[in-house]
N, C-alpha and C. Protein backbone atom coordinates (compact mmCIF):
# COMPACT_ATOMS: atom_id res chain seq x y z
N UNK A 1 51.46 9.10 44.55
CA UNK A 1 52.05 8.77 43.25
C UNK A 1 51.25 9.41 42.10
N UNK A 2 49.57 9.16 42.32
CA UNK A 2 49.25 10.07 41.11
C UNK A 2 49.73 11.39 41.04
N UNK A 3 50.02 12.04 42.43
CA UNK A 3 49.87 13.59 42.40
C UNK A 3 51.11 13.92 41.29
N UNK A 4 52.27 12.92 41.98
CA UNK A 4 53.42 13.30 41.46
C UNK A 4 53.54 13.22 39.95
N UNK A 5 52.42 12.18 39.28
CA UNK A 5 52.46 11.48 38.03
C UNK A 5 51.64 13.21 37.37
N UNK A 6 51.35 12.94 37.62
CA UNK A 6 50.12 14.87 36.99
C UNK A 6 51.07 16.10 37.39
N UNK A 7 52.01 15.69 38.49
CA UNK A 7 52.92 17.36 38.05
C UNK A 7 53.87 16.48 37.05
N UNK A 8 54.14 16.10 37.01
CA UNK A 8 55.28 15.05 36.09
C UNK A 8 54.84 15.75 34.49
N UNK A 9 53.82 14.89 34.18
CA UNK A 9 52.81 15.49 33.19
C UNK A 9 52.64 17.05 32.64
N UNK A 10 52.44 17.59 33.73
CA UNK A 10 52.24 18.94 33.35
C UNK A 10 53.58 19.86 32.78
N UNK A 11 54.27 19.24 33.63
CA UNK A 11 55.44 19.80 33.17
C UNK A 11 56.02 19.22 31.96
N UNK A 12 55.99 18.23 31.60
CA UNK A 12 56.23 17.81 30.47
C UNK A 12 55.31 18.18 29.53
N UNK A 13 54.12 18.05 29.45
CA UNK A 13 53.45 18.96 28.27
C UNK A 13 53.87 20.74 28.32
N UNK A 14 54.38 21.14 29.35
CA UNK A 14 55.11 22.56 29.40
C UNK A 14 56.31 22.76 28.31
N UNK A 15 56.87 21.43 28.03
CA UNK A 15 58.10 21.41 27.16
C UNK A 15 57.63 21.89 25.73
N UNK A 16 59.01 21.91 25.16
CA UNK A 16 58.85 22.09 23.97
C UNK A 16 58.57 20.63 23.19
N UNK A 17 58.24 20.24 22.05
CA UNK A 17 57.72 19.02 21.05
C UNK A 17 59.32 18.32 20.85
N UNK A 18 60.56 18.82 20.88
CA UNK A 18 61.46 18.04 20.92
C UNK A 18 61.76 17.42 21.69
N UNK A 19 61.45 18.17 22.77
CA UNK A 19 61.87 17.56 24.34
C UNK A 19 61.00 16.94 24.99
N UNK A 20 59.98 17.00 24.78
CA UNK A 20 58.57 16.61 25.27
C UNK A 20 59.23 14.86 25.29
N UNK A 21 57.97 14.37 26.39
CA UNK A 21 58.35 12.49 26.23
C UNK A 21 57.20 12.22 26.12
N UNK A 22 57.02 10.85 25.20
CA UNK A 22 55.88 10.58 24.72
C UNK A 22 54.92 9.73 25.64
N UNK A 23 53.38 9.31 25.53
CA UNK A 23 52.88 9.06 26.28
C UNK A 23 52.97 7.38 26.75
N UNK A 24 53.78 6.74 25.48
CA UNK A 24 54.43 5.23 25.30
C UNK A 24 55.50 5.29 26.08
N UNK A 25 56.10 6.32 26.76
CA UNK A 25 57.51 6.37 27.30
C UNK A 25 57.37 6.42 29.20
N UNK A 26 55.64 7.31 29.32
CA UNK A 26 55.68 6.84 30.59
C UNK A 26 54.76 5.36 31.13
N UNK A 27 54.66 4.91 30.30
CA UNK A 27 54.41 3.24 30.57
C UNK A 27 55.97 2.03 30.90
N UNK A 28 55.13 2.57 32.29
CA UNK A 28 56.82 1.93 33.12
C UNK A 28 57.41 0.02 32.61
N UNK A 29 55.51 -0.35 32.76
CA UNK A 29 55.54 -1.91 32.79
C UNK A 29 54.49 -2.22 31.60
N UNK A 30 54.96 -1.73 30.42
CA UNK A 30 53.75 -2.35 29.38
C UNK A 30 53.06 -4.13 29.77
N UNK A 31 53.63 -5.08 30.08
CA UNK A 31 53.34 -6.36 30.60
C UNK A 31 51.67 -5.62 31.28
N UNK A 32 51.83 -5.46 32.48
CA UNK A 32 50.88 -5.40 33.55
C UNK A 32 49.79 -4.46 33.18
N UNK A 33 49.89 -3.46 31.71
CA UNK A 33 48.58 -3.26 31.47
C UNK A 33 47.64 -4.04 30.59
N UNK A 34 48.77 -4.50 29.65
CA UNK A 34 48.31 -5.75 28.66
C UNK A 34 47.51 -6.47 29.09
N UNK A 35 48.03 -7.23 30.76
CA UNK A 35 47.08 -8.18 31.56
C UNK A 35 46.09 -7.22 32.22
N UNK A 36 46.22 -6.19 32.35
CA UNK A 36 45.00 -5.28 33.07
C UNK A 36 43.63 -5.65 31.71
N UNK A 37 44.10 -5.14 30.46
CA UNK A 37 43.37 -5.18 29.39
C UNK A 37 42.62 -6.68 28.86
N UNK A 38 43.09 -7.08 29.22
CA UNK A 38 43.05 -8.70 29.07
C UNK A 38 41.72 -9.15 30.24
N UNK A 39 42.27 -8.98 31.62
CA UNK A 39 41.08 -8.81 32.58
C UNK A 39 39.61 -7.88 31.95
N UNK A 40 39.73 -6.98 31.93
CA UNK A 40 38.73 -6.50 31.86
C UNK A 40 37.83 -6.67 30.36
N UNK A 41 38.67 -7.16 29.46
CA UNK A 41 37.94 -7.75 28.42
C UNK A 41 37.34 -9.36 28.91
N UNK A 42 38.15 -9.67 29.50
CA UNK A 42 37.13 -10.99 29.57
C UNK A 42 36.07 -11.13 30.85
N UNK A 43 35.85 -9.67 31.92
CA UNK A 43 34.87 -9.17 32.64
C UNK A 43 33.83 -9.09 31.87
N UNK A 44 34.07 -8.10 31.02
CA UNK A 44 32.95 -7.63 29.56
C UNK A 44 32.37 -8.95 28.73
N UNK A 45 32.96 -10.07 28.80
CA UNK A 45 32.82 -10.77 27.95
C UNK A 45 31.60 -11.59 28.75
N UNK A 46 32.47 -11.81 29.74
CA UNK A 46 31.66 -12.90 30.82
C UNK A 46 29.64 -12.23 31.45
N UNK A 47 30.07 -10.87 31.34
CA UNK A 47 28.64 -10.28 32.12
C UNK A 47 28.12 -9.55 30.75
N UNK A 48 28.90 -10.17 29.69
CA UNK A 48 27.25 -10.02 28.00
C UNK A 48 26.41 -11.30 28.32
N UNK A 49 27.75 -12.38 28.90
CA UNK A 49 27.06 -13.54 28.32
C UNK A 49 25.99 -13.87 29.53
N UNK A 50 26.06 -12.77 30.88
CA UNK A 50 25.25 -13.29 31.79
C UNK A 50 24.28 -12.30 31.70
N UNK A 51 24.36 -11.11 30.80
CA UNK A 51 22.84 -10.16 30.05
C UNK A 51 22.06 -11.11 29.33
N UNK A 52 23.17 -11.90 28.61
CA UNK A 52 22.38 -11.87 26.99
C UNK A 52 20.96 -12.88 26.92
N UNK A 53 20.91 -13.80 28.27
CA UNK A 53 19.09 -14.32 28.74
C UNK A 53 18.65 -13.30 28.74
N UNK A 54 18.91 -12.44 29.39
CA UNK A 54 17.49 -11.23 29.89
C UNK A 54 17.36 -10.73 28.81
N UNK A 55 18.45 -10.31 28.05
CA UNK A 55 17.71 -9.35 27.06
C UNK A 55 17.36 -10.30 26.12
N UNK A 56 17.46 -11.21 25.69
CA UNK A 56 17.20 -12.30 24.32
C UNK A 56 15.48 -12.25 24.48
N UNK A 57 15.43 -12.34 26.38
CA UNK A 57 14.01 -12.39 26.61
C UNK A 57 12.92 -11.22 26.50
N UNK A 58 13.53 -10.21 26.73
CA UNK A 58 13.10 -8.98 26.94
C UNK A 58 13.36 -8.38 25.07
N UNK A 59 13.75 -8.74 24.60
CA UNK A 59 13.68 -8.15 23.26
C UNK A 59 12.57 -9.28 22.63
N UNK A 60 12.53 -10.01 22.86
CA UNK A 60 11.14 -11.17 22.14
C UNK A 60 9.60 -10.53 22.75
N UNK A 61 10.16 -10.55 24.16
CA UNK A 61 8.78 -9.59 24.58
C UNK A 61 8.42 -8.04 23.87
N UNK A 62 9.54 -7.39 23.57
CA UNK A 62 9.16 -6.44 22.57
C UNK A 62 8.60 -6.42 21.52
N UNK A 63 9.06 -7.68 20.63
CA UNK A 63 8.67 -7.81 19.72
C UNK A 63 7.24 -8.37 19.41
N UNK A 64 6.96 -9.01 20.56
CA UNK A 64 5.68 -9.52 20.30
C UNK A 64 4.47 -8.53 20.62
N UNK A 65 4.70 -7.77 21.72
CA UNK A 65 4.06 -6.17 21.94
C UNK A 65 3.75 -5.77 20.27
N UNK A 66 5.26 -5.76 19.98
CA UNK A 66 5.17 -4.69 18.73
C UNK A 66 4.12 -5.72 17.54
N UNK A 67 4.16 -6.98 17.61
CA UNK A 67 3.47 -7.04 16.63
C UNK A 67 1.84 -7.37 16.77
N UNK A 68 1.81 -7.15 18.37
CA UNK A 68 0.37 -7.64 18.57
C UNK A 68 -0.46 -6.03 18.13
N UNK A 69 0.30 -5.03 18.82
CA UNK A 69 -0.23 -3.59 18.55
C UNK A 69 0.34 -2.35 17.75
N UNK A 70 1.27 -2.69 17.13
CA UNK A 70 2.09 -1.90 16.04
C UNK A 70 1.54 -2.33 14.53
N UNK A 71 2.32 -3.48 14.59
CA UNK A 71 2.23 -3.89 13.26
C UNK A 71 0.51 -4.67 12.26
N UNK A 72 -0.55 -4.21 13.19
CA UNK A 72 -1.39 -4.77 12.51
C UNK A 72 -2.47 -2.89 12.60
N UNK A 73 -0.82 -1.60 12.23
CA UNK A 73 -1.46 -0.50 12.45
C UNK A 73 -0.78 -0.25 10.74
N UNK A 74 -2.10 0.67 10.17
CA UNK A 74 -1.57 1.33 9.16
C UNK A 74 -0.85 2.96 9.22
N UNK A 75 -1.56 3.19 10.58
CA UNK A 75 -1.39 4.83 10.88
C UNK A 75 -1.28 4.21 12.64
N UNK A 76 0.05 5.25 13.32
CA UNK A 76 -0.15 5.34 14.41
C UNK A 76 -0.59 6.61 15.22
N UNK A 77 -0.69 6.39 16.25
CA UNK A 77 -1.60 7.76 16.90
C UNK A 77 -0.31 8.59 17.03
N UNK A 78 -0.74 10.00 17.33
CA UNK A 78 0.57 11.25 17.34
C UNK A 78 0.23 12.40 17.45
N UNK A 79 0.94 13.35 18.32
CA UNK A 79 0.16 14.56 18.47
C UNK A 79 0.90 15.56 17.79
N UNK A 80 0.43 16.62 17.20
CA UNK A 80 1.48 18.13 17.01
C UNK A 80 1.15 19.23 17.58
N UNK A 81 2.02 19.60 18.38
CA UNK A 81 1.70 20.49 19.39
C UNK A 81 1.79 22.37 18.41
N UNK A 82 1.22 23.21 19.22
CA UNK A 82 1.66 24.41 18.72
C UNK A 82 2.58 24.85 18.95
N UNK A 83 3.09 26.37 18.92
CA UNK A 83 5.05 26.39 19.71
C UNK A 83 4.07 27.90 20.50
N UNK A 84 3.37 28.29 19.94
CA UNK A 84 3.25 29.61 20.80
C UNK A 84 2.21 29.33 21.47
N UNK A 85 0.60 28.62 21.02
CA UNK A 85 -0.22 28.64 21.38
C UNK A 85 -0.48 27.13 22.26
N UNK A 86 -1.32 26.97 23.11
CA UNK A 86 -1.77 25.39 24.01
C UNK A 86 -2.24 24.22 23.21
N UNK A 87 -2.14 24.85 22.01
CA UNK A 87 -3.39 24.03 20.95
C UNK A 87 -2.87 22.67 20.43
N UNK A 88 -3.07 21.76 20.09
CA UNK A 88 -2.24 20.66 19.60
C UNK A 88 -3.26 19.69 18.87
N UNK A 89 -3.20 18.61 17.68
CA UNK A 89 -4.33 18.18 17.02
C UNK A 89 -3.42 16.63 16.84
N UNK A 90 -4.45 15.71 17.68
CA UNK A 90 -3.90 14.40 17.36
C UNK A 90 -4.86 13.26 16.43
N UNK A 91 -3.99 12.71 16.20
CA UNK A 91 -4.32 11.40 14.64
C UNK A 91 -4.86 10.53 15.75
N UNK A 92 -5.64 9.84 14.71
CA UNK A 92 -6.33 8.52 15.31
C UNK A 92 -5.53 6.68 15.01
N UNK A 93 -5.32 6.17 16.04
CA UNK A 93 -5.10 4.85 15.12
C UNK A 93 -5.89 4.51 14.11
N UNK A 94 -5.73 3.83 12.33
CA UNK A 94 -6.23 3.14 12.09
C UNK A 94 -5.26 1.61 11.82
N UNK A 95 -6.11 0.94 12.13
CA UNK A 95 -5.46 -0.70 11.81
C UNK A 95 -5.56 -1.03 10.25
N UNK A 96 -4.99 -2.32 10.27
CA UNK A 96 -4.58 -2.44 8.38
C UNK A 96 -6.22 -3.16 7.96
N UNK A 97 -6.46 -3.47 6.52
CA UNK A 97 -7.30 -4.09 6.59
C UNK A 97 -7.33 -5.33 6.26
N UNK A 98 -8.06 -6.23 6.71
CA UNK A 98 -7.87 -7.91 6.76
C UNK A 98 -7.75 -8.34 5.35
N UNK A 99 -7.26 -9.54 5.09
CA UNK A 99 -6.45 -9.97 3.72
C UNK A 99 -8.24 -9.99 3.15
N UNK A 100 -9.13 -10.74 3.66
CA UNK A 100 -10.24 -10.98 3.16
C UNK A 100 -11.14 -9.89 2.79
N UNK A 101 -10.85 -8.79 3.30
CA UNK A 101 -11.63 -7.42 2.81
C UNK A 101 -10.92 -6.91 1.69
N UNK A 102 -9.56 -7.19 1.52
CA UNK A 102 -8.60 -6.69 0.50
C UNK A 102 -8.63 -7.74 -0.51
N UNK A 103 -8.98 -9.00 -0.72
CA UNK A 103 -9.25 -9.59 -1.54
C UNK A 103 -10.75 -9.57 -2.13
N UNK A 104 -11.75 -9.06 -1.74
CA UNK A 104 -13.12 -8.32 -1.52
C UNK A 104 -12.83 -7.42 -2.50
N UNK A 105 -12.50 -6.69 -2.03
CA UNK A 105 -11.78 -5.45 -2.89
C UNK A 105 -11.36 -5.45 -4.22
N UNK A 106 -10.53 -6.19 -3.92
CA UNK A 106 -9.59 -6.54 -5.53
C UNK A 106 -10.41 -6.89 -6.44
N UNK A 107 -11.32 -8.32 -5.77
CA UNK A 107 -12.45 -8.83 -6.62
C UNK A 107 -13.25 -7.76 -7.19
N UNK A 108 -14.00 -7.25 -5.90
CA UNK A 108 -15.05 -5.65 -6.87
C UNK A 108 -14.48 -4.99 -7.77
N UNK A 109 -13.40 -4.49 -7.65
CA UNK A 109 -12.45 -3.94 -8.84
C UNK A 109 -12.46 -4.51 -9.90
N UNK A 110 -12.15 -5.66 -10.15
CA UNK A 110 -11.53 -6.41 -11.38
C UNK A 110 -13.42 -6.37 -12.06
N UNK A 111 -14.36 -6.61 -10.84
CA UNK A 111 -15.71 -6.51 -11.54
C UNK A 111 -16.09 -5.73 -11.96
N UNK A 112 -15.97 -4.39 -11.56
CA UNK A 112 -16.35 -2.92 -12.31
C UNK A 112 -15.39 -2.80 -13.31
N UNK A 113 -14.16 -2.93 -13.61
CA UNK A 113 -13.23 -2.49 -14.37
C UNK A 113 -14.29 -3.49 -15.85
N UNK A 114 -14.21 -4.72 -15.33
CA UNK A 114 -15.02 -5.92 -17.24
C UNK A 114 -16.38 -4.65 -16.79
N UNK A 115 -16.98 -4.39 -15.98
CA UNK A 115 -18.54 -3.99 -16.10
C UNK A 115 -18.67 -3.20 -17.10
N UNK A 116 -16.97 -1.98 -16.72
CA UNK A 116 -16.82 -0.58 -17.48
C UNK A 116 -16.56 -0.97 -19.24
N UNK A 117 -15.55 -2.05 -19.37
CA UNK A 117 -15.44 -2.24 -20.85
C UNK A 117 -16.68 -2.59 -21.01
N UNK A 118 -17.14 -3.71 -20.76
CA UNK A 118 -18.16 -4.36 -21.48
C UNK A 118 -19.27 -3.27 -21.61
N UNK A 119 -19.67 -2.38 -20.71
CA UNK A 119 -20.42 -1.35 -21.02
C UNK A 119 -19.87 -0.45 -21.98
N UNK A 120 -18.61 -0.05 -22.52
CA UNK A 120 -18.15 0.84 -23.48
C UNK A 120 -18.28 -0.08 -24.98
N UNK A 121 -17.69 -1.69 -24.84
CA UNK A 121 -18.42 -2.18 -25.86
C UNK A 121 -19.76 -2.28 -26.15
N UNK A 122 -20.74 -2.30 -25.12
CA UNK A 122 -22.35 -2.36 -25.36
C UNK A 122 -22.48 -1.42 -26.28
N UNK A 123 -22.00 -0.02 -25.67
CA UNK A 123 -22.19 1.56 -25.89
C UNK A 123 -21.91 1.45 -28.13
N UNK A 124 -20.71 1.21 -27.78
CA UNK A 124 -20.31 1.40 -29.49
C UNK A 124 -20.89 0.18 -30.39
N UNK A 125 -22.06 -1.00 -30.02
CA UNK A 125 -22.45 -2.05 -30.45
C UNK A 125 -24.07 -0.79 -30.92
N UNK A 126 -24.25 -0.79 -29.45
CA UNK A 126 -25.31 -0.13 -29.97
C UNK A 126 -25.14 1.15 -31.21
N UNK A 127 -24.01 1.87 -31.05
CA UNK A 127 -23.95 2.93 -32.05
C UNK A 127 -23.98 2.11 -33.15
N UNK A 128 -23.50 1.52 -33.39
CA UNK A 128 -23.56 0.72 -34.89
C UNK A 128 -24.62 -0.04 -35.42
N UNK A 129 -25.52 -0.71 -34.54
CA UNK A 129 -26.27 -0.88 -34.45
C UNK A 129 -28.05 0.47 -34.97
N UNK A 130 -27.54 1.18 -34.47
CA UNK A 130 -28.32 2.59 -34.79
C UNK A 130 -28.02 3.29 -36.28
N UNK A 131 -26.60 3.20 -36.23
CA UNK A 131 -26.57 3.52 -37.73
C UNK A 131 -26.73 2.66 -38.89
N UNK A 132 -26.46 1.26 -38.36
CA UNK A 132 -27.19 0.20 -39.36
C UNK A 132 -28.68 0.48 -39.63
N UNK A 133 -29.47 0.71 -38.31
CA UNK A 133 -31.00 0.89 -38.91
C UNK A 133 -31.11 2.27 -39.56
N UNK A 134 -30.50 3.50 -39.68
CA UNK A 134 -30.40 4.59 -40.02
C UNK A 134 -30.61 4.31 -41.40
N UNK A 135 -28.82 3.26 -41.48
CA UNK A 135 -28.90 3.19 -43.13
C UNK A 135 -29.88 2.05 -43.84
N UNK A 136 -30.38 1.35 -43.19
CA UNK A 136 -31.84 0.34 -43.42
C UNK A 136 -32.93 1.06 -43.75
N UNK A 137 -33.37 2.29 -42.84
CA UNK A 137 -33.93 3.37 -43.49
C UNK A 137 -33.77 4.48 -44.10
N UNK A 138 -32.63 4.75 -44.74
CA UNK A 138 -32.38 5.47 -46.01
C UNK A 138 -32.54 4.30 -46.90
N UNK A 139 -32.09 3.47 -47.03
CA UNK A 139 -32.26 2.25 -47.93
C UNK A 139 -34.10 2.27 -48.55
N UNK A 140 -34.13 2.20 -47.51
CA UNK A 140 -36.00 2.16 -47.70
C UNK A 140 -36.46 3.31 -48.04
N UNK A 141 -36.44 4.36 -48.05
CA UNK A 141 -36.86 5.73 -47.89
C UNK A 141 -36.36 5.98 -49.58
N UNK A 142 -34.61 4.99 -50.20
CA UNK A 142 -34.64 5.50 -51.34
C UNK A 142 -34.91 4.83 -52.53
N UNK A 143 -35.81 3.12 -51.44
CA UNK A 143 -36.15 2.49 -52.78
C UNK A 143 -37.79 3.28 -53.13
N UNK A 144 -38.20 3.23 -52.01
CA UNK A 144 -39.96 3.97 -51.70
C UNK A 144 -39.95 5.15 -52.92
N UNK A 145 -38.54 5.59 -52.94
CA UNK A 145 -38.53 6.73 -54.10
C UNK A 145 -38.56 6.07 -54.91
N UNK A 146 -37.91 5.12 -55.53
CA UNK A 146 -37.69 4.45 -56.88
C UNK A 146 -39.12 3.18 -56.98
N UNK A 147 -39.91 3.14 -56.33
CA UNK A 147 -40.97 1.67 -56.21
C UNK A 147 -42.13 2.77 -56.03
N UNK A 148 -42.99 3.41 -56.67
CA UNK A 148 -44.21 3.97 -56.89
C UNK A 148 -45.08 2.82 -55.61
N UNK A 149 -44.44 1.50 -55.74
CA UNK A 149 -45.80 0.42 -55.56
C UNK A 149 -45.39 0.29 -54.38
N UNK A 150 -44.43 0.63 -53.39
CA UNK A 150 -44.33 0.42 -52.39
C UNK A 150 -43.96 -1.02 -51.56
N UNK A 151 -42.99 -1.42 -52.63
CA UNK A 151 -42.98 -2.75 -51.96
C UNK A 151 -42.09 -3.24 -51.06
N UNK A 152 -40.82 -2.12 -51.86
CA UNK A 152 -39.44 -2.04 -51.09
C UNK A 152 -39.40 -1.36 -50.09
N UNK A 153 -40.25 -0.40 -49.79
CA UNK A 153 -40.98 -0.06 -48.61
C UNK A 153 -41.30 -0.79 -47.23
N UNK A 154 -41.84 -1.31 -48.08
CA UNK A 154 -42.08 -2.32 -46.74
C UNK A 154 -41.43 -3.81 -46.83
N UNK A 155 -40.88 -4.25 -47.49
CA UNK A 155 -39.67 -5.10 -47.01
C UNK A 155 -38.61 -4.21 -46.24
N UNK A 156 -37.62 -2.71 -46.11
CA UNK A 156 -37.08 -2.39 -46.08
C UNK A 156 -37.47 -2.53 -44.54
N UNK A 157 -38.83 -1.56 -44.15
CA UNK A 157 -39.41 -1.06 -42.77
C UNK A 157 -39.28 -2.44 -42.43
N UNK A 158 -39.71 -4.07 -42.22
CA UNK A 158 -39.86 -4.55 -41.66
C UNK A 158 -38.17 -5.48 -41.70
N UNK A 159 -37.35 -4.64 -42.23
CA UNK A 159 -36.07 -5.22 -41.77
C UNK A 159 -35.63 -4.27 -40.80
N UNK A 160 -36.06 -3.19 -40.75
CA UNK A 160 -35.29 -2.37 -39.82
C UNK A 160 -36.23 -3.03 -38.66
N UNK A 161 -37.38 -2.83 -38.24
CA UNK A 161 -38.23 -3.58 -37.03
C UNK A 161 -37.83 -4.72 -37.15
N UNK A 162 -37.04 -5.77 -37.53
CA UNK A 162 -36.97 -7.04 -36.58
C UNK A 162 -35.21 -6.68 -36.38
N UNK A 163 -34.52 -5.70 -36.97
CA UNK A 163 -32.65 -5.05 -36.30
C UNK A 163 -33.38 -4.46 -35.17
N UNK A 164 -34.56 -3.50 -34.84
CA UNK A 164 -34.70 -3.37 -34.07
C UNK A 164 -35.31 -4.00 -32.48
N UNK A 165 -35.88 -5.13 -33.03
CA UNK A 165 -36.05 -5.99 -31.66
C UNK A 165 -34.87 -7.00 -31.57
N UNK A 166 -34.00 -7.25 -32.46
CA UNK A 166 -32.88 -8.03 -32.37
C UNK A 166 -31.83 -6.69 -30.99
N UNK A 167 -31.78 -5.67 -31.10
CA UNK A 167 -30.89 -4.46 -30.51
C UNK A 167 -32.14 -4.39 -29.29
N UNK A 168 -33.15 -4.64 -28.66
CA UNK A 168 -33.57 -4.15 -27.96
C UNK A 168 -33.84 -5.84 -27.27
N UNK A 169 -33.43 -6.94 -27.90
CA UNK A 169 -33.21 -7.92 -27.33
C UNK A 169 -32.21 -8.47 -26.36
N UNK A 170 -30.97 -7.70 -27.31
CA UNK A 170 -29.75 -7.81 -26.56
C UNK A 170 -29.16 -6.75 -25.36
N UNK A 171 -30.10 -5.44 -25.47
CA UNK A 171 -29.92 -4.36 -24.26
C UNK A 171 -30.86 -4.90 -22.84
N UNK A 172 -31.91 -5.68 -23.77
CA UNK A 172 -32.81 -6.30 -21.90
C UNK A 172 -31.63 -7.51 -21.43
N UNK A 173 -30.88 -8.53 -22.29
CA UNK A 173 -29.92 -9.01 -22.07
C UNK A 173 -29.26 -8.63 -21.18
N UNK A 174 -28.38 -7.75 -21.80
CA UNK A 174 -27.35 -7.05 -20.81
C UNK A 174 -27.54 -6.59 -19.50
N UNK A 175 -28.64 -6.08 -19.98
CA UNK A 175 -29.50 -4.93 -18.13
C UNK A 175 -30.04 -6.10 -17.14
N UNK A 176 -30.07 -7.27 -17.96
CA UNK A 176 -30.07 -8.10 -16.62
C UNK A 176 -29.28 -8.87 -16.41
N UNK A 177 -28.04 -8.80 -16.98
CA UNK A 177 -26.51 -9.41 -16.36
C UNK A 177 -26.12 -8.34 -15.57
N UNK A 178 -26.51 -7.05 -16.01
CA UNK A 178 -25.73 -6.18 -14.85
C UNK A 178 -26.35 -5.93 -13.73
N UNK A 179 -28.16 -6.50 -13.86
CA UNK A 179 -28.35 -6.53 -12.28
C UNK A 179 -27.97 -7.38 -11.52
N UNK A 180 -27.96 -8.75 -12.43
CA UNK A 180 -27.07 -10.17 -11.34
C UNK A 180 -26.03 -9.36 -11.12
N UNK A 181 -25.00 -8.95 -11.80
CA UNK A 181 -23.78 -8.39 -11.30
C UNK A 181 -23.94 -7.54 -9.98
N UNK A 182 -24.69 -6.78 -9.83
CA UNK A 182 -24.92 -5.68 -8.96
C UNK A 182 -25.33 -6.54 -7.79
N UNK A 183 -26.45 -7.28 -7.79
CA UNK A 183 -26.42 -8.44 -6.43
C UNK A 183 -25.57 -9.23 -5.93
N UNK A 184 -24.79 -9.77 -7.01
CA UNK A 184 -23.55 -10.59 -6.68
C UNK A 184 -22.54 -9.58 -5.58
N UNK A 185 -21.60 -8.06 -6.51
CA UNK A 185 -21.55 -7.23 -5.54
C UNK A 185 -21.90 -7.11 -4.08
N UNK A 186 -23.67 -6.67 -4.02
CA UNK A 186 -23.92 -6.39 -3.10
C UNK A 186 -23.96 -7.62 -1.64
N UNK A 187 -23.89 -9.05 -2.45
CA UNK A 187 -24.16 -10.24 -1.12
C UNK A 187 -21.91 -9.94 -0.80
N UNK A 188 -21.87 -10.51 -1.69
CA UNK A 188 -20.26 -9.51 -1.01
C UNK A 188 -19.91 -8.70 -0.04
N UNK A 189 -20.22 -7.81 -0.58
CA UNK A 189 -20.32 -6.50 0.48
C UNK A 189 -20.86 -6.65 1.53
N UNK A 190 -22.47 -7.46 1.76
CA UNK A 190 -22.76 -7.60 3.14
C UNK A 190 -22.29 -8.48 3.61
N UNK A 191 -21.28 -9.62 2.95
CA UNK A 191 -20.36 -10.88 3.59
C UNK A 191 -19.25 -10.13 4.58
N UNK A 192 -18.78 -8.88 3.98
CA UNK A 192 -17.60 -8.44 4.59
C UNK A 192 -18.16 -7.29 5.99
N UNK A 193 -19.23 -7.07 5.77
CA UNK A 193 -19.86 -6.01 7.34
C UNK A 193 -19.96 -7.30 7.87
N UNK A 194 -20.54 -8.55 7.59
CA UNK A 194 -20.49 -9.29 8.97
C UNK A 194 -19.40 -9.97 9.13
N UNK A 195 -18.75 -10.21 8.09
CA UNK A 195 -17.20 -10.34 9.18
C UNK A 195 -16.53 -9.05 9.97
């Protein structure tokens, strides 16, 4: 019956498009494929539902693979080969870094970033500071011109020497907040090599 069904066929696609019969026309018993279709959808249906343990299981096991050794990667390993030559150069895993080294981090940052202002404010305290005693001693230098007796002289000089231990009070200040700073840093830093 197939043989006959395939010369049947052939010869009918031999026809011309008027004469030709369509492929709805040799469906003798539409009923009995409907139920053919019907069977085999609910075959398909029945052997997902007798996959779908194994794989429900077998995809959890993937996933947990993947997150025990994937996902705690920032870079995975990989090779690139040459096309003409044997040669090929592969990457190294690295892993991510722990929340506590990255909060380490953040912290040192946020500490150098105040270290950097507060050092650019030191910087322009002191400039002003310098040109205050500058102009403390022109001050003095142009009463000394106008005071034969020298008096404004030396009131003037001994205002600039106590601006100047007031400015050399507040730079030993500073230079030793920024060494606590720098120890603070550094017990940090060796908190995170021994974790």
């Amino acid at each position: 019956m197939r043989s006959e069904f395939q010369k049947l066929n052939k010869v009918n696609n031999a026809e011309d498009k008027v004469i030709r019969i369509t492929d709805e026309d040799f469906n003798i018993d539409p009923e009995y494929f409907e139920l053919l279709e019907e069977a085999n959808l609910a075959a398909t249906e029945e052997t997902s539902k007798e996959v779908a343990w194994g794989e429900a299981y077998h995809r959890a096991r993937l996933n947990k693979l993947k997150k025990k050794f994937y996902d705690n990667l920032d870079f995975e390993k990989f090779a690139v080969k040459a096309i003409r030559t044997p040669s090929y150069v592969k990457t190294f895993r690295v892993p991510k870094m722990s929340e506590f080294l990255n909060r380490n981090i953040e912290q040192f940052k946020q500490m150098m970033e105040k270290e950097l202002t507060s050092k650019e404010a030191m910087d322009f305290e002191d400039e002003e500071e310098e040109a205050q005693g500058d102009a403390h001693a022109a001050d003095a230098a142009a009463g000394n011109g106008k005071n034969k007796g020298g008096a404004a002289a030396t009131s003037g000089g001994a205002g600039a020497a106590s601006n100047k231990s007031d400015a050399e009070k507040k730079r030993e200040e500073r230079k030793i907040e920024r060494e606590a700073r720098k120890k603070k840093i550094e017990k940090l830093l060796k908190k995170e090599h021994m974790h």
